[in-house]
C-alpha atoms as a PDB file:
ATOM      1  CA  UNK A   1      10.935   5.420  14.201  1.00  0.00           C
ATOM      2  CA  UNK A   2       8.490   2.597  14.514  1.00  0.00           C
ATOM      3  CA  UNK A   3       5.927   2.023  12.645  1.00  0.00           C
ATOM      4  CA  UNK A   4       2.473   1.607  13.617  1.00  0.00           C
ATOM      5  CA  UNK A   5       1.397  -1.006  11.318  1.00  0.00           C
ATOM      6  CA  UNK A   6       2.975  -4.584  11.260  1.00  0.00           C
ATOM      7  CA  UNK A   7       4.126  -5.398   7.712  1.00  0.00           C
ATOM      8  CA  UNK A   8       1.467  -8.337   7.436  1.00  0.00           C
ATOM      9  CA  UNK A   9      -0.721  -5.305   7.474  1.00  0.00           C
ATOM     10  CA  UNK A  10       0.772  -3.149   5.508  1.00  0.00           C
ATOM     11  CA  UNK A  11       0.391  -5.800   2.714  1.00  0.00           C
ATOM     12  CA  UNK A  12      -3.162  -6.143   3.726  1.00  0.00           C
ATOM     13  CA  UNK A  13      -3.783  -3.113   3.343  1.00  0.00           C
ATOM     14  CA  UNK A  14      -1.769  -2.817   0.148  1.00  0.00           C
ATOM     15  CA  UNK A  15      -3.679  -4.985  -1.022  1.00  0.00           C
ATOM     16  CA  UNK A  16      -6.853  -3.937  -0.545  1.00  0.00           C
ATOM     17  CA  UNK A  17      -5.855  -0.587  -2.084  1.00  0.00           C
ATOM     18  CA  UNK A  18      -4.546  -2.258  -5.396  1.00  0.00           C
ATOM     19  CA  UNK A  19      -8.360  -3.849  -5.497  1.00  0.00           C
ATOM     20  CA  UNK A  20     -11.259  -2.531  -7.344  1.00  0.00           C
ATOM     21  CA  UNK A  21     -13.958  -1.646  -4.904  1.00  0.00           C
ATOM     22  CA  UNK A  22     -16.318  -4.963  -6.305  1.00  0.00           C
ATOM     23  CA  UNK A  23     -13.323  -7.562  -5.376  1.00  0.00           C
ATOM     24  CA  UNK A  24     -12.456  -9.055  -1.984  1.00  0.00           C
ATOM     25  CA  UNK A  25      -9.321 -10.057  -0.100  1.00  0.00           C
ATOM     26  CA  UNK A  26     -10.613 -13.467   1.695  1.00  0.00           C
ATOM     27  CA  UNK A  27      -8.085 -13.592   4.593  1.00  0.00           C
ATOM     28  CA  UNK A  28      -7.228 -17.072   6.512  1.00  0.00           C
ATOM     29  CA  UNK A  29      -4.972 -18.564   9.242  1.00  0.00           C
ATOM     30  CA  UNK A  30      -2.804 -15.582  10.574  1.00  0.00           C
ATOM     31  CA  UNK A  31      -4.432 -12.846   8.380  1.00  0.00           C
ATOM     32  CA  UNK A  32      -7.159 -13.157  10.179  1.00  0.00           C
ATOM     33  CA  UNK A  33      -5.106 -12.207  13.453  1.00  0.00           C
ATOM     34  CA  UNK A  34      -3.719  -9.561  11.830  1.00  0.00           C
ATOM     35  CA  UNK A  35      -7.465  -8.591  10.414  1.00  0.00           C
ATOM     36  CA  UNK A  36      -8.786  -8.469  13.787  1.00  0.00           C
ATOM     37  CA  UNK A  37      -5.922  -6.528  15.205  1.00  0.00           C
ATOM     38  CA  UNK A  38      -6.074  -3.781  12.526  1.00  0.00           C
ATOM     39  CA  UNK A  39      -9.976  -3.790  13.850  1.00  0.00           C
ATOM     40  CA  UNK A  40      -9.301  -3.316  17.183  1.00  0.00           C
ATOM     41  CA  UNK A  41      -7.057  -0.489  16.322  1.00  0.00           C
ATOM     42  CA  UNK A  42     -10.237   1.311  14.252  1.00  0.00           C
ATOM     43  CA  UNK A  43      -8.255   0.427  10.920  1.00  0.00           C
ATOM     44  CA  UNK A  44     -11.091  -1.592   9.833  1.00  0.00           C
ATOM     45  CA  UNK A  45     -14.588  -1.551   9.766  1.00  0.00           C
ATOM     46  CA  UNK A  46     -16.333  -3.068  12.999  1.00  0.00           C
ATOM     47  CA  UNK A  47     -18.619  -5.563  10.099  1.00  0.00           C
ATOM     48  CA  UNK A  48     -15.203  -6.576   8.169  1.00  0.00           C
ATOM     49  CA  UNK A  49     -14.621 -10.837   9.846  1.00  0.00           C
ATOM     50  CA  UNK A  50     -12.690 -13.156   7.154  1.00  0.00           C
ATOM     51  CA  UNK A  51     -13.003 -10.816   3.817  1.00  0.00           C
ATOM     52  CA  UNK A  52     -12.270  -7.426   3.094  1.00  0.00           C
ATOM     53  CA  UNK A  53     -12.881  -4.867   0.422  1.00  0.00           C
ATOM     54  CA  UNK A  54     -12.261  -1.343  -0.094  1.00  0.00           C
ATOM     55  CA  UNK A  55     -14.851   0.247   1.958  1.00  0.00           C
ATOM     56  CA  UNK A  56     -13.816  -1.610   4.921  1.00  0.00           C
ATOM     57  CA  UNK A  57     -10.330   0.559   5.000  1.00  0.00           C
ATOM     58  CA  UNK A  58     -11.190   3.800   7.250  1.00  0.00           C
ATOM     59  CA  UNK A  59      -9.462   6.775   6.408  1.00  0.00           C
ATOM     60  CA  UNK A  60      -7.288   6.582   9.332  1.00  0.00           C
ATOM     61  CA  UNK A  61      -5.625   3.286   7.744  1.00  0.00           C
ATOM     62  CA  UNK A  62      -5.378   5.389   4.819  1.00  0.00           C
ATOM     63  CA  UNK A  63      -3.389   8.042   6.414  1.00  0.00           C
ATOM     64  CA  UNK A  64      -1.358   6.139   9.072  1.00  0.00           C
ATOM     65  CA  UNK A  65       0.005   3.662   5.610  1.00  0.00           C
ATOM     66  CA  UNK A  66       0.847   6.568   3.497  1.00  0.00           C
ATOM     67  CA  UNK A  67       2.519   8.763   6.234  1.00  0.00           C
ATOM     68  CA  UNK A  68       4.845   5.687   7.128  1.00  0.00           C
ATOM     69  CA  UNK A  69       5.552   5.031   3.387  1.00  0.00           C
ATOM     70  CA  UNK A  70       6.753   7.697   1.465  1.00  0.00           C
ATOM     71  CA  UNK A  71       5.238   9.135  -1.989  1.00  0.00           C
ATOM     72  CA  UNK A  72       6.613   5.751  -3.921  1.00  0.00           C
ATOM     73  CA  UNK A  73       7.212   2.807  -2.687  1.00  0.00           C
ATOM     74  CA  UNK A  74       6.899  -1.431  -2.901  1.00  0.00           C
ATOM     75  CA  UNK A  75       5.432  -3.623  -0.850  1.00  0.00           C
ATOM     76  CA  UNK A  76       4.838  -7.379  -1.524  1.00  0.00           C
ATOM     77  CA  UNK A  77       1.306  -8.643  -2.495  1.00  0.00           C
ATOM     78  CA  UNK A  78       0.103 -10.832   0.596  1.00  0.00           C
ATOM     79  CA  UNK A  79      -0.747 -14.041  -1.317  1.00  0.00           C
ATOM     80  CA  UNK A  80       3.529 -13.321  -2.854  1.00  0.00           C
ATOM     81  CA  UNK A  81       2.179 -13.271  -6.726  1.00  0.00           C
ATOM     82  CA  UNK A  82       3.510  -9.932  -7.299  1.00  0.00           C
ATOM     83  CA  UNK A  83       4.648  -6.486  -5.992  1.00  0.00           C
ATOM     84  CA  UNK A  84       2.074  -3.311  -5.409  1.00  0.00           C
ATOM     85  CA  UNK A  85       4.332   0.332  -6.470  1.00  0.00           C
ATOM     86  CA  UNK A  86       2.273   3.271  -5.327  1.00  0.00           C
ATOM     87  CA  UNK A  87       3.011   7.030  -6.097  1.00  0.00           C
ATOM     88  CA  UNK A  88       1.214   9.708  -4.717  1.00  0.00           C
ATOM     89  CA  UNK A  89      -1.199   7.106  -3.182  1.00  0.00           C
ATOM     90  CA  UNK A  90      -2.004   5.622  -6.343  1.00  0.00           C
ATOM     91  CA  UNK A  91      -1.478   2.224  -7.830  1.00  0.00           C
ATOM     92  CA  UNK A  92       1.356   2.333 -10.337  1.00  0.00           C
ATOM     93  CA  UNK A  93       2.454  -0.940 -11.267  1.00  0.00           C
ATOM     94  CA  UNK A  94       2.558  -4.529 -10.021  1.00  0.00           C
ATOM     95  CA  UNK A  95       5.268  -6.354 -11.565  1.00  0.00           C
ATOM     96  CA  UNK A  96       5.622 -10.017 -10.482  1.00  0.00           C
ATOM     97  CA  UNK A  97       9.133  -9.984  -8.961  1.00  0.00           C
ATOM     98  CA  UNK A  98      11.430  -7.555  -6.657  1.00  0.00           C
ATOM     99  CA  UNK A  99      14.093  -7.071  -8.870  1.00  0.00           C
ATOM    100  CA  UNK A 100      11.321  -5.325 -11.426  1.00  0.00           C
ATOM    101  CA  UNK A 101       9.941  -3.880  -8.735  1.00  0.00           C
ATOM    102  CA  UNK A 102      12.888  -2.132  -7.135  1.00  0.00           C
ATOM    103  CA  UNK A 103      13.914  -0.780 -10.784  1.00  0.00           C
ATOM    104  CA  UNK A 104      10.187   1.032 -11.119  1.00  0.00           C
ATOM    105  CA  UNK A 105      10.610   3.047  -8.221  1.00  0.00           C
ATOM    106  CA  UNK A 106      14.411   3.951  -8.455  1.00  0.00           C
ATOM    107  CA  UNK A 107      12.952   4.740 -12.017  1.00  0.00           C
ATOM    108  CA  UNK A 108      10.045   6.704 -10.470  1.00  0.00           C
ATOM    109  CA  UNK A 109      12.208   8.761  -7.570  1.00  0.00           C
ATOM    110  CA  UNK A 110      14.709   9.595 -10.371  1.00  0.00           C
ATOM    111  CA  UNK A 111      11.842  10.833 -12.578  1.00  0.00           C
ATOM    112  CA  UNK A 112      10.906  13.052  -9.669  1.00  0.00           C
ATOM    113  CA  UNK A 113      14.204  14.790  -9.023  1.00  0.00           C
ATOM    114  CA  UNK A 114      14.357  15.690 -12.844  1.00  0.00           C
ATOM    115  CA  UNK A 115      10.260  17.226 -12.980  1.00  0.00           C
ATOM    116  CA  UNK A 116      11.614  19.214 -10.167  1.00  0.00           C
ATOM    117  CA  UNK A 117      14.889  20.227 -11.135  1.00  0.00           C
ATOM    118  CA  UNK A 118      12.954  21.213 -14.536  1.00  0.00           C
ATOM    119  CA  UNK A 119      10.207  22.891 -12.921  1.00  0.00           C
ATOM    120  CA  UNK A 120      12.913  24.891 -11.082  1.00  0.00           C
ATOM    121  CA  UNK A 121      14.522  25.804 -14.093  1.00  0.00           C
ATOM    122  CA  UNK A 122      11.594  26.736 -15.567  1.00  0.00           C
ATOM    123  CA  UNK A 123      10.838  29.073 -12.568  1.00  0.00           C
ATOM    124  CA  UNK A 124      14.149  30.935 -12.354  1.00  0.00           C
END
């Protein structure tokens, strides 16, 4: 299946979801493509040019990067200085490199499987 969003702006949008809502995500050279695409897609707010914050994500951008993501998941940081984990559409972690990264959610999807195997167990 294909995904709607290109990754560029997936880790736009990561981004701006690892942000608190009084810091901005200046965008230049191809972001800005990418910034205007996600725009003309309704993604981001009509008033959002070469900086973005929070409250320029609409919900559908919301929805559309969750649905294609899983419940927990990586992506690189745009600007490469570390790695975004969500889980259950919250920030987790952002450890600086991949290999960390891949070992928090393996860690995290094994954690998982064992609350739900005990939460089975405790309902049998």
């Amino acid at each position: 299946m294909s995904k709607t969003l290109t990754k560029l702006q997936e880790r736009i949008v990561a981004r701006v979801l690892a942000m608190s809502v009084n810091e901005t995500l200046y965008l230049s050279k191809g972001h800005l493509h990418s910034a205007r695409s996600l725009k003309e897609q309704g993604f981001l707010d009509r008033n959002c040019w070469g900086m973005v914050q929070t409250q320029h994500l609409t919900a559908s951008v919301k929805t559309t990067f969750f649905a294609e993501n899983g419940d927990v998941f990586a992506i690189e940081d745009i600007y490469d200085n570390c790695w975004i984990i969500f889980e259950d559409r919250k920030v987790i972690a952002k450890p600086r490199n991949e290999a960390n990264a891949k070992r928090i959610v393996a860690a995290l999807k094994e954690l998982r499987i064992a609350e739900a195997d005990a939460g089975r167990r405790v309902a049998a």
